[in-house]
C-alpha atoms as a PDB file:
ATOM      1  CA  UNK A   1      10.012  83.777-180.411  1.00  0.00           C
ATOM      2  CA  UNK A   2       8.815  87.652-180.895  1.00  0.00           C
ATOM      3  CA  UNK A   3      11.062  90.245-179.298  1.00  0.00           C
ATOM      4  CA  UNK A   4       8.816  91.759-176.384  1.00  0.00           C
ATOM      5  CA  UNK A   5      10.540  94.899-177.053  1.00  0.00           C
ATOM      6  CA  UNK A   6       9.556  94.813-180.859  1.00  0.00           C
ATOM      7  CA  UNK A   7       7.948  97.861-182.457  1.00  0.00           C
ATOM      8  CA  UNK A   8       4.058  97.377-183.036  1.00  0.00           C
ATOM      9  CA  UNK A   9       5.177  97.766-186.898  1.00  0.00           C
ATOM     10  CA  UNK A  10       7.747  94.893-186.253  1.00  0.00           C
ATOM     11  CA  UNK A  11       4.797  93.084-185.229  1.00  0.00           C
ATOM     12  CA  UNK A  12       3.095  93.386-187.965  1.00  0.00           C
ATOM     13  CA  UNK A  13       6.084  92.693-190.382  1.00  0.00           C
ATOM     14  CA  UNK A  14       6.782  89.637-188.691  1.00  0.00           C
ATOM     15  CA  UNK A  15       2.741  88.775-188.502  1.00  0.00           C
ATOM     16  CA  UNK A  16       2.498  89.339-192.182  1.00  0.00           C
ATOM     17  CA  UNK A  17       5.408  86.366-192.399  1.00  0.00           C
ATOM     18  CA  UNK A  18       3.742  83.860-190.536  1.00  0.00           C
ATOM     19  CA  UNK A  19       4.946  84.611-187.232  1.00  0.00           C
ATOM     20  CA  UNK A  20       2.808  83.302-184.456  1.00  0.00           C
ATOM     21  CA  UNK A  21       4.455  84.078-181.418  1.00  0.00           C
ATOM     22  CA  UNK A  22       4.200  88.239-183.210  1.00  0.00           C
ATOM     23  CA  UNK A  23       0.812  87.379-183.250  1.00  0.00           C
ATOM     24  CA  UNK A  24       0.419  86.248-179.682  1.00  0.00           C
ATOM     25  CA  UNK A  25       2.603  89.255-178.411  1.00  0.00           C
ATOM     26  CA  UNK A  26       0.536  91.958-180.690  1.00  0.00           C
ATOM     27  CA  UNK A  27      -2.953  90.686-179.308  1.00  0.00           C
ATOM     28  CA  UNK A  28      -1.745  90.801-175.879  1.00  0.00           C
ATOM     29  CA  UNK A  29      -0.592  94.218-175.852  1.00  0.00           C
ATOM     30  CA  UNK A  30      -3.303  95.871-178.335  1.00  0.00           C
ATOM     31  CA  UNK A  31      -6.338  93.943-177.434  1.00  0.00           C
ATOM     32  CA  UNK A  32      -6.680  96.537-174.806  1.00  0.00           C
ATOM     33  CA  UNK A  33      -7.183  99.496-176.948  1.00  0.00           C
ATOM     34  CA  UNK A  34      -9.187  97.259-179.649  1.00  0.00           C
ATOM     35  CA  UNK A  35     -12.070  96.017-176.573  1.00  0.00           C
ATOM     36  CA  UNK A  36     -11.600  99.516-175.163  1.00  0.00           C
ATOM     37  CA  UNK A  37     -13.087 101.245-178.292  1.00  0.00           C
ATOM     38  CA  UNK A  38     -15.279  98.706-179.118  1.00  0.00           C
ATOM     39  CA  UNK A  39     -17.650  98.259-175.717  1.00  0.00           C
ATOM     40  CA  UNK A  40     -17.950 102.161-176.091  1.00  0.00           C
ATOM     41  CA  UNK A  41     -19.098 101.913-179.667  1.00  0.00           C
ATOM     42  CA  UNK A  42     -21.368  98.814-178.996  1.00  0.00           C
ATOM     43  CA  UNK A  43     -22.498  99.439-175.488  1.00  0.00           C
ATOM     44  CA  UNK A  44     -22.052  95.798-174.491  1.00  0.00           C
ATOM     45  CA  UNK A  45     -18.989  93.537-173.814  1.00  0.00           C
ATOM     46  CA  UNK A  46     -20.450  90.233-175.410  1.00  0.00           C
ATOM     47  CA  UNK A  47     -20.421  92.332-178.735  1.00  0.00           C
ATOM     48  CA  UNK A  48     -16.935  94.272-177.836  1.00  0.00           C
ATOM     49  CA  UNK A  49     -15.383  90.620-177.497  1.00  0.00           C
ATOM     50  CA  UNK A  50     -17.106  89.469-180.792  1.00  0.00           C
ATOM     51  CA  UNK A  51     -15.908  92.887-182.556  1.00  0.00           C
ATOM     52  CA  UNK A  52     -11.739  92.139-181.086  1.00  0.00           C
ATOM     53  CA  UNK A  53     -12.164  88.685-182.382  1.00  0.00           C
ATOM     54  CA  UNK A  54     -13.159  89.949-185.772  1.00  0.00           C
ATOM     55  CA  UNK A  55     -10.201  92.558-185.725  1.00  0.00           C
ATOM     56  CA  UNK A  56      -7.850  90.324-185.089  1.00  0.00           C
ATOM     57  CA  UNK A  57      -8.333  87.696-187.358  1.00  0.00           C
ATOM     58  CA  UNK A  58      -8.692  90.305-189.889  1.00  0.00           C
ATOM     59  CA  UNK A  59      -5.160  91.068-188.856  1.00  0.00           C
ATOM     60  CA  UNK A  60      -3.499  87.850-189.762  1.00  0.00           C
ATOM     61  CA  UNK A  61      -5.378  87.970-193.477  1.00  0.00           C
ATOM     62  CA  UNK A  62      -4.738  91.860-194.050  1.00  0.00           C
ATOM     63  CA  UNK A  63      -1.029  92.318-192.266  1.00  0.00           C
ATOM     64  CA  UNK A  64       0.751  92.440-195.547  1.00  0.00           C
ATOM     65  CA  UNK A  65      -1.483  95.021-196.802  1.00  0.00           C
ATOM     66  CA  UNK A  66      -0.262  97.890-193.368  1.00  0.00           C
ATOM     67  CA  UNK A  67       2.171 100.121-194.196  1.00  0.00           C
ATOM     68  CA  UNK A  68       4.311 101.494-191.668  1.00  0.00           C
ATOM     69  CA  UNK A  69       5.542 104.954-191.073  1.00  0.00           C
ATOM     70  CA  UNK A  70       1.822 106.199-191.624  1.00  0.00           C
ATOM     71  CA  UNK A  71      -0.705 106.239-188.691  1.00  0.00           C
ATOM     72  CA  UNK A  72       0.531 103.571-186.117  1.00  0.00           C
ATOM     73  CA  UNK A  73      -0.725 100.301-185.745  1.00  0.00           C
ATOM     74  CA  UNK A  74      -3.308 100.914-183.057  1.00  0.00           C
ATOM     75  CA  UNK A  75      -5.002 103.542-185.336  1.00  0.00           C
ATOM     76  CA  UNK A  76      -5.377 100.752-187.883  1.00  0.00           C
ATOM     77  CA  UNK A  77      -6.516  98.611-185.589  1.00  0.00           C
ATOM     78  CA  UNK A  78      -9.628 100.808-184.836  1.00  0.00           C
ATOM     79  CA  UNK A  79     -10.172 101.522-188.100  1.00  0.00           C
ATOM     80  CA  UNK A  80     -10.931  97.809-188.432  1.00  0.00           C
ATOM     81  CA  UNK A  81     -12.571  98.083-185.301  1.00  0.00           C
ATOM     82  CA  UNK A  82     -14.966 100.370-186.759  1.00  0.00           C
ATOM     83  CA  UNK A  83     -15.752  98.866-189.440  1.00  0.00           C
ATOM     84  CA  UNK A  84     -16.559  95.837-187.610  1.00  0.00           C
ATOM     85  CA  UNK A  85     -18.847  97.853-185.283  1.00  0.00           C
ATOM     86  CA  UNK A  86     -20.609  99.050-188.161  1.00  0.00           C
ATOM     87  CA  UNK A  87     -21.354  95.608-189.443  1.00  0.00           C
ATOM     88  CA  UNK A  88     -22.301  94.363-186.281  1.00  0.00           C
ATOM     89  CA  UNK A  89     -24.569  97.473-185.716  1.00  0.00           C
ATOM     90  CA  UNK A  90     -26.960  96.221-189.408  1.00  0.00           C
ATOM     91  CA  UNK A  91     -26.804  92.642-187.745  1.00  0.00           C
ATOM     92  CA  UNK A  92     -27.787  93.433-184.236  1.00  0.00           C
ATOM     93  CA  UNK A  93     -29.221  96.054-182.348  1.00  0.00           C
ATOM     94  CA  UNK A  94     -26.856  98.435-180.328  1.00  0.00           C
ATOM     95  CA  UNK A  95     -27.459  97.547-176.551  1.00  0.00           C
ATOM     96  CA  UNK A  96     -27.420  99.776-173.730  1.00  0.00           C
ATOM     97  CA  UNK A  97     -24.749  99.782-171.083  1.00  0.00           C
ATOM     98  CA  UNK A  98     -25.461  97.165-168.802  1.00  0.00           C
ATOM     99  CA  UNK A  99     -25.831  98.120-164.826  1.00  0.00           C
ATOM    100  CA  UNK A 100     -22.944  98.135-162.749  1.00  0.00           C
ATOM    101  CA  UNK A 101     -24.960  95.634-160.383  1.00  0.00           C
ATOM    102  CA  UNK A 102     -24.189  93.320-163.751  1.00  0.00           C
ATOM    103  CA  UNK A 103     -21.494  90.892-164.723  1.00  0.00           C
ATOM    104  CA  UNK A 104     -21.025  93.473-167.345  1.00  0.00           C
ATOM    105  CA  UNK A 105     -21.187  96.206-165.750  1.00  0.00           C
ATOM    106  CA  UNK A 106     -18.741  94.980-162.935  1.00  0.00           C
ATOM    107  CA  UNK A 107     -16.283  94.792-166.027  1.00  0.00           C
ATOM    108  CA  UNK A 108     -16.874  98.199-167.262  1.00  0.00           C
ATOM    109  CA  UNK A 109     -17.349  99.925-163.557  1.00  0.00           C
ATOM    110  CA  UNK A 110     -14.543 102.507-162.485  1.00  0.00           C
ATOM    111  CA  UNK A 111     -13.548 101.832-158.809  1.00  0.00           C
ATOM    112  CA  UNK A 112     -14.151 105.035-156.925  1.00  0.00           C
ATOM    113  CA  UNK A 113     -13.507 106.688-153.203  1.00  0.00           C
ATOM    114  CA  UNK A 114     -17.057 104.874-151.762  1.00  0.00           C
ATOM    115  CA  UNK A 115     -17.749 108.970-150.683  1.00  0.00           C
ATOM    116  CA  UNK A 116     -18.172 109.906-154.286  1.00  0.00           C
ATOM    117  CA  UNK A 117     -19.723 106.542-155.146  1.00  0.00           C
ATOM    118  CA  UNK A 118     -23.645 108.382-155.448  1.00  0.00           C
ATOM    119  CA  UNK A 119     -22.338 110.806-157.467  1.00  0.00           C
ATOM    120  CA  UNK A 120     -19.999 108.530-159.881  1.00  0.00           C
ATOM    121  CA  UNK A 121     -23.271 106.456-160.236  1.00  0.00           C
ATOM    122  CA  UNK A 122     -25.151 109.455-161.728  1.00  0.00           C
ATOM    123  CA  UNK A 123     -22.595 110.371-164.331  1.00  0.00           C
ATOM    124  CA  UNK A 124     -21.805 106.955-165.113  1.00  0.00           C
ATOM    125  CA  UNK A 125     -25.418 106.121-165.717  1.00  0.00           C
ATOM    126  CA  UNK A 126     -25.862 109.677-167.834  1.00  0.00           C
ATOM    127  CA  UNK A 127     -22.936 109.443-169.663  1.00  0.00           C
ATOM    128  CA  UNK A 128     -23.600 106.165-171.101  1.00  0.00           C
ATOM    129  CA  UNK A 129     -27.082 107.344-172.111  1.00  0.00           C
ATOM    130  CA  UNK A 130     -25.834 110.689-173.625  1.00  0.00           C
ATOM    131  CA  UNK A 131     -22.903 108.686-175.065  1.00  0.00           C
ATOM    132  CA  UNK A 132     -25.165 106.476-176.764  1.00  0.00           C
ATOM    133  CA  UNK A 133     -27.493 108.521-178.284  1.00  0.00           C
ATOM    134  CA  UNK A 134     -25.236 110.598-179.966  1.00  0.00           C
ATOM    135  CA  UNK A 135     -25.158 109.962-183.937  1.00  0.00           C
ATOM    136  CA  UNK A 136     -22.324 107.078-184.916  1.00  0.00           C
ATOM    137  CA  UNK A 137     -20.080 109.894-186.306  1.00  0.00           C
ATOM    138  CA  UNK A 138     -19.536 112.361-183.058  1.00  0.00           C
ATOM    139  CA  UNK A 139     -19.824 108.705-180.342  1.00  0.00           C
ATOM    140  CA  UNK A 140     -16.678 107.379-182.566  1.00  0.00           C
ATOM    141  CA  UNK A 141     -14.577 110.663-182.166  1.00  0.00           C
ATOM    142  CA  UNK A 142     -15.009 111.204-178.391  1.00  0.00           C
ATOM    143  CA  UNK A 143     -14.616 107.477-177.782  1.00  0.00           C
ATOM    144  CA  UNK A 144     -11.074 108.143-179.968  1.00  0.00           C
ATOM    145  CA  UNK A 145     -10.085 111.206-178.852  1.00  0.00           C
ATOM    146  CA  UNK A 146     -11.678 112.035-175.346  1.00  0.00           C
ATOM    147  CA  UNK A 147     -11.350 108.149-174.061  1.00  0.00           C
ATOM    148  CA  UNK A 148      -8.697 106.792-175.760  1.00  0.00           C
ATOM    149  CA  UNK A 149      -6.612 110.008-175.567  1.00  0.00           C
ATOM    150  CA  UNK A 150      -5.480 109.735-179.640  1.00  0.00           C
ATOM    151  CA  UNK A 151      -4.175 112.529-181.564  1.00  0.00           C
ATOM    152  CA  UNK A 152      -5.961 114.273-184.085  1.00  0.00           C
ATOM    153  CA  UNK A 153      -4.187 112.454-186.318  1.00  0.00           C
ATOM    154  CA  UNK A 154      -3.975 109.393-185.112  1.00  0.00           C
ATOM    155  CA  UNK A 155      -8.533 109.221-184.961  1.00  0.00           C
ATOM    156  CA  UNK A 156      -8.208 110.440-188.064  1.00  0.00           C
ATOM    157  CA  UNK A 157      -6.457 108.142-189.649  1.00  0.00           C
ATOM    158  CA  UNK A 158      -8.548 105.293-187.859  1.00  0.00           C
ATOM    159  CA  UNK A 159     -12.153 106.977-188.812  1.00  0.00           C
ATOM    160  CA  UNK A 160     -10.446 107.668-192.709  1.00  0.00           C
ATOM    161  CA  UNK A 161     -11.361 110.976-192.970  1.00  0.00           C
ATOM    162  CA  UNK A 162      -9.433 115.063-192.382  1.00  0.00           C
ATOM    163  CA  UNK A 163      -8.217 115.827-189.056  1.00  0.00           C
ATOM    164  CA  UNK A 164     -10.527 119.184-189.867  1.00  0.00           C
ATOM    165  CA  UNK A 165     -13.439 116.797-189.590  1.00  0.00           C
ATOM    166  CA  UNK A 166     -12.639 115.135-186.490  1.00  0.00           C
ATOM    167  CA  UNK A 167     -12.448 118.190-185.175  1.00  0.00           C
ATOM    168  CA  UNK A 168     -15.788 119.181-186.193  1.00  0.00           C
ATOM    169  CA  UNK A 169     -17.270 115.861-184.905  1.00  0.00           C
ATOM    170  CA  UNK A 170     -15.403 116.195-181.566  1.00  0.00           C
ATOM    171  CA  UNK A 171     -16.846 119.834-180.924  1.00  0.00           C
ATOM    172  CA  UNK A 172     -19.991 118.822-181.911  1.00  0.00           C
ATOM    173  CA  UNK A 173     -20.042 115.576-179.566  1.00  0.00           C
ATOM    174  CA  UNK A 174     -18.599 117.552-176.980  1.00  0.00           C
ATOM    175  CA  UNK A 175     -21.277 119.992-176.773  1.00  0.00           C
ATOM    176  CA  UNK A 176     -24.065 117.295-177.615  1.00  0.00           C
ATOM    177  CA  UNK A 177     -22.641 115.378-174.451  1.00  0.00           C
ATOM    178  CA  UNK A 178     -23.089 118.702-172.667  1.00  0.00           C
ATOM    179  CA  UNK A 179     -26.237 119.416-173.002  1.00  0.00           C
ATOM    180  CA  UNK A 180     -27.418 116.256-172.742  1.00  0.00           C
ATOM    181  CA  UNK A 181     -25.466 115.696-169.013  1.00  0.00           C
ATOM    182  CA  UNK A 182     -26.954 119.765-167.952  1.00  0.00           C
ATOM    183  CA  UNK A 183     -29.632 119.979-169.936  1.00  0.00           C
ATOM    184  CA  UNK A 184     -30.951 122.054-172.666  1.00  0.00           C
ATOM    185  CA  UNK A 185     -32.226 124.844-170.665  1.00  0.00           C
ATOM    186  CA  UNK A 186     -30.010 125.250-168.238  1.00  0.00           C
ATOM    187  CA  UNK A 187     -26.865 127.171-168.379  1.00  0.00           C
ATOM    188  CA  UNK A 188     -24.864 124.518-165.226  1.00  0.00           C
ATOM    189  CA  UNK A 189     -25.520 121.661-163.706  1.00  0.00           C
ATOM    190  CA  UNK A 190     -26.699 121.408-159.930  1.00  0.00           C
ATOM    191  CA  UNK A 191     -23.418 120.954-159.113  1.00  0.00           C
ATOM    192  CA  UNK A 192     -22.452 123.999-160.272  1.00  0.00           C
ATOM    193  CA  UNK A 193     -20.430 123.183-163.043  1.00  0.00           C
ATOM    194  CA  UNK A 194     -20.502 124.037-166.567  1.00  0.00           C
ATOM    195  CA  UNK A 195     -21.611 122.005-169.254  1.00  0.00           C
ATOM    196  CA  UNK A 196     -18.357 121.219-170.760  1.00  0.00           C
ATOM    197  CA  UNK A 197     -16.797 120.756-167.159  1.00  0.00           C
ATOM    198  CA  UNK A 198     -19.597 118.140-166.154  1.00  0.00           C
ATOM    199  CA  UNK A 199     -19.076 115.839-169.444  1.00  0.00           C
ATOM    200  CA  UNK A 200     -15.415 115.757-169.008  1.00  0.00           C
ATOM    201  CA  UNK A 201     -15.655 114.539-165.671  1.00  0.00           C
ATOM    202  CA  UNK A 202     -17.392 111.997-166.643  1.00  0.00           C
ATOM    203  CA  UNK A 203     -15.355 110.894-169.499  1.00  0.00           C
ATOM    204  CA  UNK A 204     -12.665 110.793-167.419  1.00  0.00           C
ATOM    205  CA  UNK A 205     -14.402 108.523-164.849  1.00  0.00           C
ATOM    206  CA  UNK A 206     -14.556 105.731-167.819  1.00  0.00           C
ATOM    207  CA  UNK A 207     -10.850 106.267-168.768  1.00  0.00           C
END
């Protein structure tokens, strides 16, 4: 039976050896972060679970191939992810968010204070628009960095590319997302908040 207090790279190690109960113990405790990225990317959970499925079957083939002491297991795990999404994106068409009135979007929805519910319902709705409209490149590095709260490094090493670029990507997303939640021509919101203010609000409302 796997040690629950095993390392994700332990995990793997033991994975790679046939280990079932690693398996079981790895899925439980990164599917999370795997369905997380993915429903962002994809904008629907029916193709988020198909994407974690992929991932982690691709995991038992391909867990001799990790190599520790690099990135962390979750970042390879999105890099998968990714490339998943990407696949699935040629076979199907990207979907929108479904409404929170929605089985989906009962799964996705944030609980919130029922006095800020209007409000949360505004940015919830515009941020998955903006979010979804923004090229594959910038959506993948705010869904990293700004929802899933990974290093520089760490997106990096799950998109494959310089943590110089996912800065680049980030700032441009960032301000993409801004204008896109205020507006092109104006300089605030009607809330009177900035641009950059207003989108991280809202980001952190789908945390």
């Amino acid at each position: 039976m796997a040690d629950a207090g095993a390392t994700h790279d332990e995990l793997i190690a033991r994975i790679a050896e046939g280990d079932r109960d690693a398996f079981a113990l790895l899925y439980r405790q990164c599917r999370p972060d795997v369905y997380r990225f993915a429903v962002h990317m994809c904008g629907s959970a029916a193709l988020a679970e198909d994407v974690v499925q992929d991932v982690f079957l691709a995991v038992i083939g391909d867990a001799g191939r990790y190599r520790p002491g690099r990135s962390g297991v979750v970042p390879w795990l999105l890099g998968i992810a990714r490339n998943h999404v990407r696949r699935s994106r040629h076979r199907r068409p990207v979907l929108p968010l479904p409404a929170e009135e929605s089985d989906d979007g009962r799964r996705l929805a944030v609980e919130r204070d029922p006095v800020a519910d209007l409000i949360g319902q505004r940015r919830e709705a515009a941020l998955a628009r903006a979010l979804h409209a923004l090229p594959a490149r910038y959506r993948e590095a705010i869904v990293l960095c700004d929802l899933q709260e990974l290093s520089y490094e760490a997106a990096a090493a799950a998109l494959g590319c310089a943590i110089g670029t996912v800065r680049s990507r980030l700032h441009r997303g960032r301000a993409s997302l801004s204008r896109a939640l205020c507006g092109k021509e104006q300089d605030g919101c009607d809330d009177g908040t900035t641009g950059n203010v207003a989108h991280r609000r809202a980001l952190e409302a789908r945390r």
